[in-house]
Protein backbone atom coordinates (compact mmCIF):
# COMPACT_ATOMS: atom_id res chain seq x y z
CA UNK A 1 5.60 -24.11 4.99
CA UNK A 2 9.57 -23.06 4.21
CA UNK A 3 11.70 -23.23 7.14
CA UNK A 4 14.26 -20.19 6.83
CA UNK A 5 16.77 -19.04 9.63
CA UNK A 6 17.74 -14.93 11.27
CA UNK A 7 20.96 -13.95 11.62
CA UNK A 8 21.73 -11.51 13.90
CA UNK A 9 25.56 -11.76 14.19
CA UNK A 10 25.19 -10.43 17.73
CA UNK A 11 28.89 -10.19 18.94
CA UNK A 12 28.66 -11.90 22.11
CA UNK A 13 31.61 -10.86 25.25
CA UNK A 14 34.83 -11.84 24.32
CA UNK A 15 33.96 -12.94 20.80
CA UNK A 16 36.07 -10.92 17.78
CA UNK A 17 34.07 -10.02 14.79
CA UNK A 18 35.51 -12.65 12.62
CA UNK A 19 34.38 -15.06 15.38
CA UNK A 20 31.22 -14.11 14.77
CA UNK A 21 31.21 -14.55 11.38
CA UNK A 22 33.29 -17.99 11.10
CA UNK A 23 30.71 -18.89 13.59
CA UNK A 24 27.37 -18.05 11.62
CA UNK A 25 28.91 -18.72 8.39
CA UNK A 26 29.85 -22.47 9.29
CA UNK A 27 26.04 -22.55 10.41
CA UNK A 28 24.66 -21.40 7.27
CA UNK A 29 26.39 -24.14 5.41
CA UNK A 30 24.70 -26.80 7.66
CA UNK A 31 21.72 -25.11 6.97
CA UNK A 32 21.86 -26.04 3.44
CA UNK A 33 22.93 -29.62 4.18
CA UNK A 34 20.02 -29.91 6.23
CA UNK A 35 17.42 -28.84 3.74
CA UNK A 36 16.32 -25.36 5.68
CA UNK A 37 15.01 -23.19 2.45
CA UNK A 38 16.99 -19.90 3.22
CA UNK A 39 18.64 -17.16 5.48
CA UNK A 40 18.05 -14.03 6.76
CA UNK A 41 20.90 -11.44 7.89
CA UNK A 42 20.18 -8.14 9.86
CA UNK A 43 21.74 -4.59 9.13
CA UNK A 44 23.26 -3.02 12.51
CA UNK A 45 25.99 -0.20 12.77
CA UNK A 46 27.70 0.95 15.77
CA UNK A 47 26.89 -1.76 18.48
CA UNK A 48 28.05 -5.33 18.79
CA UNK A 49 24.38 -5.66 18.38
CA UNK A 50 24.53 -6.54 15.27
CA UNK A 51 27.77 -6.83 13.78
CA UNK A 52 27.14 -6.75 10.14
CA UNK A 53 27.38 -3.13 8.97
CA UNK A 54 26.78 -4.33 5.21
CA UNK A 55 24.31 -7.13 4.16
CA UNK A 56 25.60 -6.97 0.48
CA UNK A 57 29.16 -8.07 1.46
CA UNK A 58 28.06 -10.79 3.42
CA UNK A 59 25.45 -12.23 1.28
CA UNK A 60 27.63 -12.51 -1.65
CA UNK A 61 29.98 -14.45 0.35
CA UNK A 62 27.39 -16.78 1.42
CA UNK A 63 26.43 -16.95 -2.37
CA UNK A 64 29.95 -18.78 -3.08
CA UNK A 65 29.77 -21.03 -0.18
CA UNK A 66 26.03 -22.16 -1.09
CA UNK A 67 24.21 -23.45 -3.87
CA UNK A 68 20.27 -23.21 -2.85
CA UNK A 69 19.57 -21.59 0.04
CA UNK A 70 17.31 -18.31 -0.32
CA UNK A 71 19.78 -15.13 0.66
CA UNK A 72 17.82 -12.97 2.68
CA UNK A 73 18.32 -9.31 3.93
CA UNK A 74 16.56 -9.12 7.17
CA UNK A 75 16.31 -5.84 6.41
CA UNK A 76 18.02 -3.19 4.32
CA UNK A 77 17.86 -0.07 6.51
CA UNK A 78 16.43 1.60 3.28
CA UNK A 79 16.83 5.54 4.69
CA UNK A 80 20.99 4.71 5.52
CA UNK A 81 21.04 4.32 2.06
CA UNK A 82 20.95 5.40 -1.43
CA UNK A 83 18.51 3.49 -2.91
CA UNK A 84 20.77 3.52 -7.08
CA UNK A 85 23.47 1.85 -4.73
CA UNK A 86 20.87 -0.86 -2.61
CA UNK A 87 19.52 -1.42 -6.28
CA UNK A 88 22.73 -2.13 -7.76
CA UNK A 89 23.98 -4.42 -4.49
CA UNK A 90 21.15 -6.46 -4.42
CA UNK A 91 21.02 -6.87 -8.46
CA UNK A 92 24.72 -8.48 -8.35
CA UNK A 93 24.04 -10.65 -5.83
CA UNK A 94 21.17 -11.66 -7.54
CA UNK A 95 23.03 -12.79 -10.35
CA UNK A 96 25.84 -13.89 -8.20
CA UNK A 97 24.19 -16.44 -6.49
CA UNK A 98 21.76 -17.64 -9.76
CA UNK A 99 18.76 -15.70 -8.68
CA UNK A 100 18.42 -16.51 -4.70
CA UNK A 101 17.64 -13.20 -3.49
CA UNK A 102 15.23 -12.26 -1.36
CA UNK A 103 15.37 -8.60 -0.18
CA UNK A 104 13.78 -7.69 3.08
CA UNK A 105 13.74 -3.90 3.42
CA UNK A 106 12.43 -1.83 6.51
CA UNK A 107 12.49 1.92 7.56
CA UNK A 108 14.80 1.21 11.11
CA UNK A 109 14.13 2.47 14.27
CA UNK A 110 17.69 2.97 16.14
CA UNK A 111 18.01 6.36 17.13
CA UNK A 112 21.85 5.93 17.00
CA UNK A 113 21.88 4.62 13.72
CA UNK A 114 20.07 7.77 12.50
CA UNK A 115 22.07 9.99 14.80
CA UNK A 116 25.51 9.15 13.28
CA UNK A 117 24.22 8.91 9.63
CA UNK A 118 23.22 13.00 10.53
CA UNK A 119 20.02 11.73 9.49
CA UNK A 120 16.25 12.51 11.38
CA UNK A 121 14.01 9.82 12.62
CA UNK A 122 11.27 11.40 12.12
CA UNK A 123 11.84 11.37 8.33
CA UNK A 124 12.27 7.69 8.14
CA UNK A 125 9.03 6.70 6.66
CA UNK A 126 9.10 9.38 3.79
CA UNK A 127 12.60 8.27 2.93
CA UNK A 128 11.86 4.54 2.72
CA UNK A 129 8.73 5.14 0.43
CA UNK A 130 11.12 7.23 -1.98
CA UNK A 131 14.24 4.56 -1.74
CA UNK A 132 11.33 1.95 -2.56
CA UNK A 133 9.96 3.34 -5.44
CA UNK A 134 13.53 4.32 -6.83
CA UNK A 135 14.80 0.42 -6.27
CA UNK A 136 11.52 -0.66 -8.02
CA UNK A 137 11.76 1.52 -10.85
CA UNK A 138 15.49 1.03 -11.76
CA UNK A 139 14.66 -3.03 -11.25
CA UNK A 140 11.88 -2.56 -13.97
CA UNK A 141 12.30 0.24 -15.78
CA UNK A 142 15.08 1.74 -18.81
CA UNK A 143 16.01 5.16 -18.60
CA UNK A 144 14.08 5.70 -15.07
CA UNK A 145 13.53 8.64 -13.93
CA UNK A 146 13.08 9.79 -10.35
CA UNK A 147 12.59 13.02 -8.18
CA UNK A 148 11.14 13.56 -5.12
CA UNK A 149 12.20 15.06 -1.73
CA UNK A 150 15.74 13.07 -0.96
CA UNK A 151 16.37 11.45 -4.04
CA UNK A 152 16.07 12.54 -7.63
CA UNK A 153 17.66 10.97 -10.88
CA UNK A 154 19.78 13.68 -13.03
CA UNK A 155 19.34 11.74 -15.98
CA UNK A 156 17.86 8.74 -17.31
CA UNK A 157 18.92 5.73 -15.64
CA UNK A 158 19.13 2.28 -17.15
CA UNK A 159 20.88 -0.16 -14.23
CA UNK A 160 23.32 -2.45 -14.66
CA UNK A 161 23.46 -5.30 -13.99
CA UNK A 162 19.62 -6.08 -13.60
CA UNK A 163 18.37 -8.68 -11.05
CA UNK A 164 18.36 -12.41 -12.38
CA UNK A 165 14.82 -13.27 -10.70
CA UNK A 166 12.22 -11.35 -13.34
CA UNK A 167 10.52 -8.90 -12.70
CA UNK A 168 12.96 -8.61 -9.61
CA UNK A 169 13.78 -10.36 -6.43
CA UNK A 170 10.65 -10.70 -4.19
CA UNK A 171 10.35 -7.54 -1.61
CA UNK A 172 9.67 -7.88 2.03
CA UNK A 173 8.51 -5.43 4.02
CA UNK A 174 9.48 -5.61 7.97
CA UNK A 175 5.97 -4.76 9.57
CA UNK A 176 5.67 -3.51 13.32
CA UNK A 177 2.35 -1.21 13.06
CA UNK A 178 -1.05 -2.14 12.02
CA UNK A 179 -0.14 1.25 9.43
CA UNK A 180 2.71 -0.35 7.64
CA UNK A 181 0.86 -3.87 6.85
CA UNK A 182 -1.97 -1.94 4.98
CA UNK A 183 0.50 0.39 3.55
CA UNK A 184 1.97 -2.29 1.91
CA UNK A 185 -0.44 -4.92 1.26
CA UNK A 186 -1.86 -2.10 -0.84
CA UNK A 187 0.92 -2.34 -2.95
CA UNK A 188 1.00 -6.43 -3.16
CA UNK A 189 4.16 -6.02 -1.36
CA UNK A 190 4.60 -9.23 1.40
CA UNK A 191 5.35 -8.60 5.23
CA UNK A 192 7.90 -9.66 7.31
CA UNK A 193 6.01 -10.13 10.85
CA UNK A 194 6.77 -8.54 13.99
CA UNK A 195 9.06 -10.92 15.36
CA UNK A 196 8.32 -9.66 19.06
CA UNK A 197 4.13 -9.59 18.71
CA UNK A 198 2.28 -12.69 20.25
CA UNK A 199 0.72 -15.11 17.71
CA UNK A 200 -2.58 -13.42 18.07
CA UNK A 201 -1.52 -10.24 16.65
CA UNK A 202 0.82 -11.67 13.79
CA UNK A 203 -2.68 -13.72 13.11
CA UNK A 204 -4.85 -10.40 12.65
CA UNK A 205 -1.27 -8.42 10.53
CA UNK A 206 -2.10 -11.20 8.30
CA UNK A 207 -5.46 -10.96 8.25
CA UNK A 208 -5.63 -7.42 7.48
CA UNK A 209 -2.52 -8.05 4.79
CA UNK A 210 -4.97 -10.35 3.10
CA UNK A 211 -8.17 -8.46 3.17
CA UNK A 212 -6.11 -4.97 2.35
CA UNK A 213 -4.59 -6.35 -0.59
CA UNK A 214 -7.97 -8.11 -2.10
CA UNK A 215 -9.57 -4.87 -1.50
CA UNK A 216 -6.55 -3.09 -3.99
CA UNK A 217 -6.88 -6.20 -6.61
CA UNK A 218 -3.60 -7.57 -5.54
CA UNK A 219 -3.17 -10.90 -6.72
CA UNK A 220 -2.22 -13.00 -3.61
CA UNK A 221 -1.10 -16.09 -5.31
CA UNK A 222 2.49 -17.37 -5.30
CA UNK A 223 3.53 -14.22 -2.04
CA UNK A 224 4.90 -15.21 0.79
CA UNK A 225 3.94 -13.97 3.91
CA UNK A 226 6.70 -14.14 6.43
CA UNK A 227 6.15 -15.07 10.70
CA UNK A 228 9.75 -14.32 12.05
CA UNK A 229 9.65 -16.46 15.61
CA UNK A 230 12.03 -17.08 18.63
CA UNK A 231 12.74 -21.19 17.82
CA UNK A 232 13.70 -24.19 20.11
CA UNK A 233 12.79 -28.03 20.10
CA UNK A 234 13.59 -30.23 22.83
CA UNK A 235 13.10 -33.68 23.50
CA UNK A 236 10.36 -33.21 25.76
CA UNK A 237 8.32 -29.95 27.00
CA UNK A 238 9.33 -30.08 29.90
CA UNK A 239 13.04 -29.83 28.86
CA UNK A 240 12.24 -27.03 26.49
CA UNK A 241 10.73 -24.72 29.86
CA UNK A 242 13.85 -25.36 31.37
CA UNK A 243 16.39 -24.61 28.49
CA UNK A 244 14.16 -21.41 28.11
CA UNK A 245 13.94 -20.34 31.60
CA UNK A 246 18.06 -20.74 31.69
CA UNK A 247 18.53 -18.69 28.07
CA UNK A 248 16.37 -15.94 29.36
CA UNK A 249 18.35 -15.84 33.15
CA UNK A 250 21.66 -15.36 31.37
CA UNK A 251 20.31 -12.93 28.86
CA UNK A 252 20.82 -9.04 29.54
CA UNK A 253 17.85 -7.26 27.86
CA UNK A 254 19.25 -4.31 28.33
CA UNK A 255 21.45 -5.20 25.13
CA UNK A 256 18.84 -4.59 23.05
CA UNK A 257 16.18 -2.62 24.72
CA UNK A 258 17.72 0.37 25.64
CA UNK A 259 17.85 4.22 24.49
CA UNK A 260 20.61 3.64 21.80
CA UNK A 261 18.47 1.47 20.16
CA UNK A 262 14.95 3.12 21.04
CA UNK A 263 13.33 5.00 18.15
CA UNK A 264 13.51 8.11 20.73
CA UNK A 265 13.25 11.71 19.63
CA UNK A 266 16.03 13.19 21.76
CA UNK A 267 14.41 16.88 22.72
CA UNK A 268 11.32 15.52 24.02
CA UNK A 269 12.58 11.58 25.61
CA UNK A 270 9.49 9.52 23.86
CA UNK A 271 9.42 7.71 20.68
CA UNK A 272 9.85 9.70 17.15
CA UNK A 273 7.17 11.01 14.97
CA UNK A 274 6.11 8.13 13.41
CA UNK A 275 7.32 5.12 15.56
CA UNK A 276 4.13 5.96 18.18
CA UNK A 277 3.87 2.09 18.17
CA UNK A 278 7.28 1.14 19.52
CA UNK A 279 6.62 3.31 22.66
CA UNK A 280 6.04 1.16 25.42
CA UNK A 281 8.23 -1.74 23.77
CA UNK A 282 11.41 -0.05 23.29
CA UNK A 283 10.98 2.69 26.49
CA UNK A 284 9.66 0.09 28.96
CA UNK A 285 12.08 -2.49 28.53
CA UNK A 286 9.78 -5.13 26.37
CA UNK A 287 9.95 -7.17 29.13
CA UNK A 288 7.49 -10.16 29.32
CA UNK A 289 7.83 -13.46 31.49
CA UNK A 290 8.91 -16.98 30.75
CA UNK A 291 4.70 -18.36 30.57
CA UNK A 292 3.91 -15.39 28.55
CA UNK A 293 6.71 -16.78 26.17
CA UNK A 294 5.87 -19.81 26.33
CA UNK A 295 2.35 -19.22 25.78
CA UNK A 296 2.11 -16.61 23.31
CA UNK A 297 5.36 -15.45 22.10
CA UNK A 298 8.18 -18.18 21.31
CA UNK A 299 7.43 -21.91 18.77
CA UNK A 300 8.86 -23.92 21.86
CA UNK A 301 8.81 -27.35 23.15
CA UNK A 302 8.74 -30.87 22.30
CA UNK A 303 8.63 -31.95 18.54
CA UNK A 304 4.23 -32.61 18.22
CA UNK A 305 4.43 -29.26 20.32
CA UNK A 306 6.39 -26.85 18.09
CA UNK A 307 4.72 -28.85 14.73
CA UNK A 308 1.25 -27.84 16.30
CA UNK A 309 2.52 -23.71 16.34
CA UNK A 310 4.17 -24.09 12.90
CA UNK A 311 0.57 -25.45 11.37
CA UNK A 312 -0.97 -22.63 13.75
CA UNK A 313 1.01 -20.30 12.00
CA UNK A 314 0.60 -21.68 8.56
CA UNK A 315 -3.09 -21.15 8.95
CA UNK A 316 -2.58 -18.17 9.59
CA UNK A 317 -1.87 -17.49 6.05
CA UNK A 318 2.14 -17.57 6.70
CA UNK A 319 4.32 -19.68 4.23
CA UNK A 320 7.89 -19.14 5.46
CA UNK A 321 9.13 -19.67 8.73
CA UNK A 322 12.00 -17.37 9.90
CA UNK A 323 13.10 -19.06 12.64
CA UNK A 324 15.57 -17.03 15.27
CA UNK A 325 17.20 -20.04 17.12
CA UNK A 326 19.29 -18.17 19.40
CA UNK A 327 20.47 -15.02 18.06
CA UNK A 328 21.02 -13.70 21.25
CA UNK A 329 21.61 -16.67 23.02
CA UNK A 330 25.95 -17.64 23.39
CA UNK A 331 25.51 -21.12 22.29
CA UNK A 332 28.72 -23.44 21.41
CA UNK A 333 28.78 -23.97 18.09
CA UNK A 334 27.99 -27.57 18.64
CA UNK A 335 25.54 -27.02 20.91
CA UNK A 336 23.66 -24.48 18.24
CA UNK A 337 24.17 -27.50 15.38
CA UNK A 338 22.32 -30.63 17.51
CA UNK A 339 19.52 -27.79 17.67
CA UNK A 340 19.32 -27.51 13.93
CA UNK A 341 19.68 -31.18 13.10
CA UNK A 342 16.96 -31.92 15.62
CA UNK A 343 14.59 -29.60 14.40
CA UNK A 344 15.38 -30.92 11.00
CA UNK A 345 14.69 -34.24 11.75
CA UNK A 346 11.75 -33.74 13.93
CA UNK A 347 10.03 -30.39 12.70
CA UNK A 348 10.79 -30.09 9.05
CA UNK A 349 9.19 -33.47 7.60
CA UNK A 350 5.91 -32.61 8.91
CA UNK A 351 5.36 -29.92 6.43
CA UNK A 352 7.53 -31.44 3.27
């Protein structure tokens, strides 16, 4: 199992934007001391959310301040974007950084985002699937050539510079619906789990990854499947229920699950053609209680607790570990770094 970490760069009250980047960016190089295999950064615009608008940018910078690590985009937005430029972006910092790229791509689901980009929702599947194929071909391909609905190619295009990793950098795939993980594990492309689905489902989206991809002759050997999971390790469990219940007290959920940030189709109030799934999370609040979290949801608890979920989730068929330890949680900064050298010296040896 690889340990890897989220970054949300949620912009907490009071906290400028470069505080929350001098912040996570003095995390990310303990992260590296203490062995953790990579990172993960999220795409947000217009909400302190999320306050990095472009993963690109940040990534390289993390490049020069790291030597190992795995640079993760947890994800690309692919449909805010045109997919020569994404191509190009990620390709630099592929070379930039010696070939450390992993690029996590998903379709989004913030109505706002959409809204100010004068883009529609409802096209957001049809647009990924065409920014997909035109990142994959320019990656692998001289003189590519491209047209569909959104995005055509005017002439041949040979890219430069190409990624460092051959054939390219590996692609992740953010999966909510039971749709997109046989769409893609059709396509031998890996999944990034629901980060907000109980272990039971994440167990059956890699299930059906598995058999869907035998079934298209994918070879499975050497992909990473990815279990993105709300972290914490205490000293004992009974500490851990108690850190938990006080995390989720202070935490307002309407921050995140609200109609800015619902895929919502604003003439009719429910969820966009397409996003069907994310109804009742995003329009009901995905509110669940502390035992369902503890339970179901969340790798929490003492040290033989949480190394019991990681094997759970290893045998699930999962081989990295994206571990959100407090994204939306205002921790001191030296609060936040005890966490990470105690899971490192508790979790992490179990599995190395």
């Amino acid at each position: 199992m690889k340990f890897s970490t989220f970054h949300l760069f949620h912009r907490f009250a009071g906290q400028s934007v470069r505080e929350v980047y001098d912040y996570q960016i003095e995390i990310v190089e303990l992260l590296e001391e203490l062995g953790f295999d990579g990172v993960w950064v999220a795409e947000h615009h217009f909400r302190d959310y999320g306050a990095v608008p472009d993963i690109f940018a940040l990534l390289a910078n993390l490049a020069a301040r790291t030597e190992r690590l795995r640079l993760g985009t947890g994800i690309v937005v692919l449909p805010l974007h045109n997919p020569i430029h994404v191509a190009e972006q990620a390709a630099m910092v592929d070379v930039l950084s010696g070939g450390r790229l992993d690029l996590g791509i998903g379709r989004g689901y913030q109505s706002i985002e959409f809204e100010n980009f004068g883009l529609d929702l409802a096209e957001a599947r049809d647009r990924f699937d065409e920014c997909l194929d035109v990142i994959l071909g320019l990656w692998t391909k001289d003189a590519f050539e491209y047209k569909g609905r959104f995005h055509e190619t005017r002439r041949p295009l040979t890219l430069t510079p190409r990624p460092e990793q051959r054939p390219h950098p590996p692609v992740h795939v953010a999966a909510v619906s039971p749709e997109t993980v046989e769409r893609y594990a059709a396509r031998g492309l890996p999944i990034l789990a629901d980060p907000a689905a109980p272990f039971r489902k994440i167990a059956r989206a890699a299930q059906t990854w598995y058999e869907t991809a035998a079934a298209n002759g994918v070879d499975t050997a050497g992909i990473e499947l990815v279990a993105s999971r709300s972290v914490y390790v205490a000293a004992t469990n009974e500490q851990a229920r108690a850190d938990q219940e006080r995390f989720e007290a202070g935490f307002d959920r309407s921050r995140i699950f609200n109609v800015e940030s619902a895929p919502v189709d604003r003439a009719t109030g429910r969820a966009a053609k397409g996003f069907e799934f994310y109804q009742d999370r995003y329009l009901k609040g995905g509110s669940v209680d502390n035992d369902f979290r503890w339970d179901h949801l969340e790798v929490i608890g003492d040290p033989e607790r949480v190394i019991g979920q990681v094997q759970a989730i290893r045998d699930m068929g999962f081989r990295n570990l994206m571990c959100d330890f407090g994204s939306t949680r205002p921790l001191p900064l030296e609060d936040m770094k005890r966490v990470l050298r105690f899971f490192a010296a508790e979790v992490m040896p179990a599995f190395r």
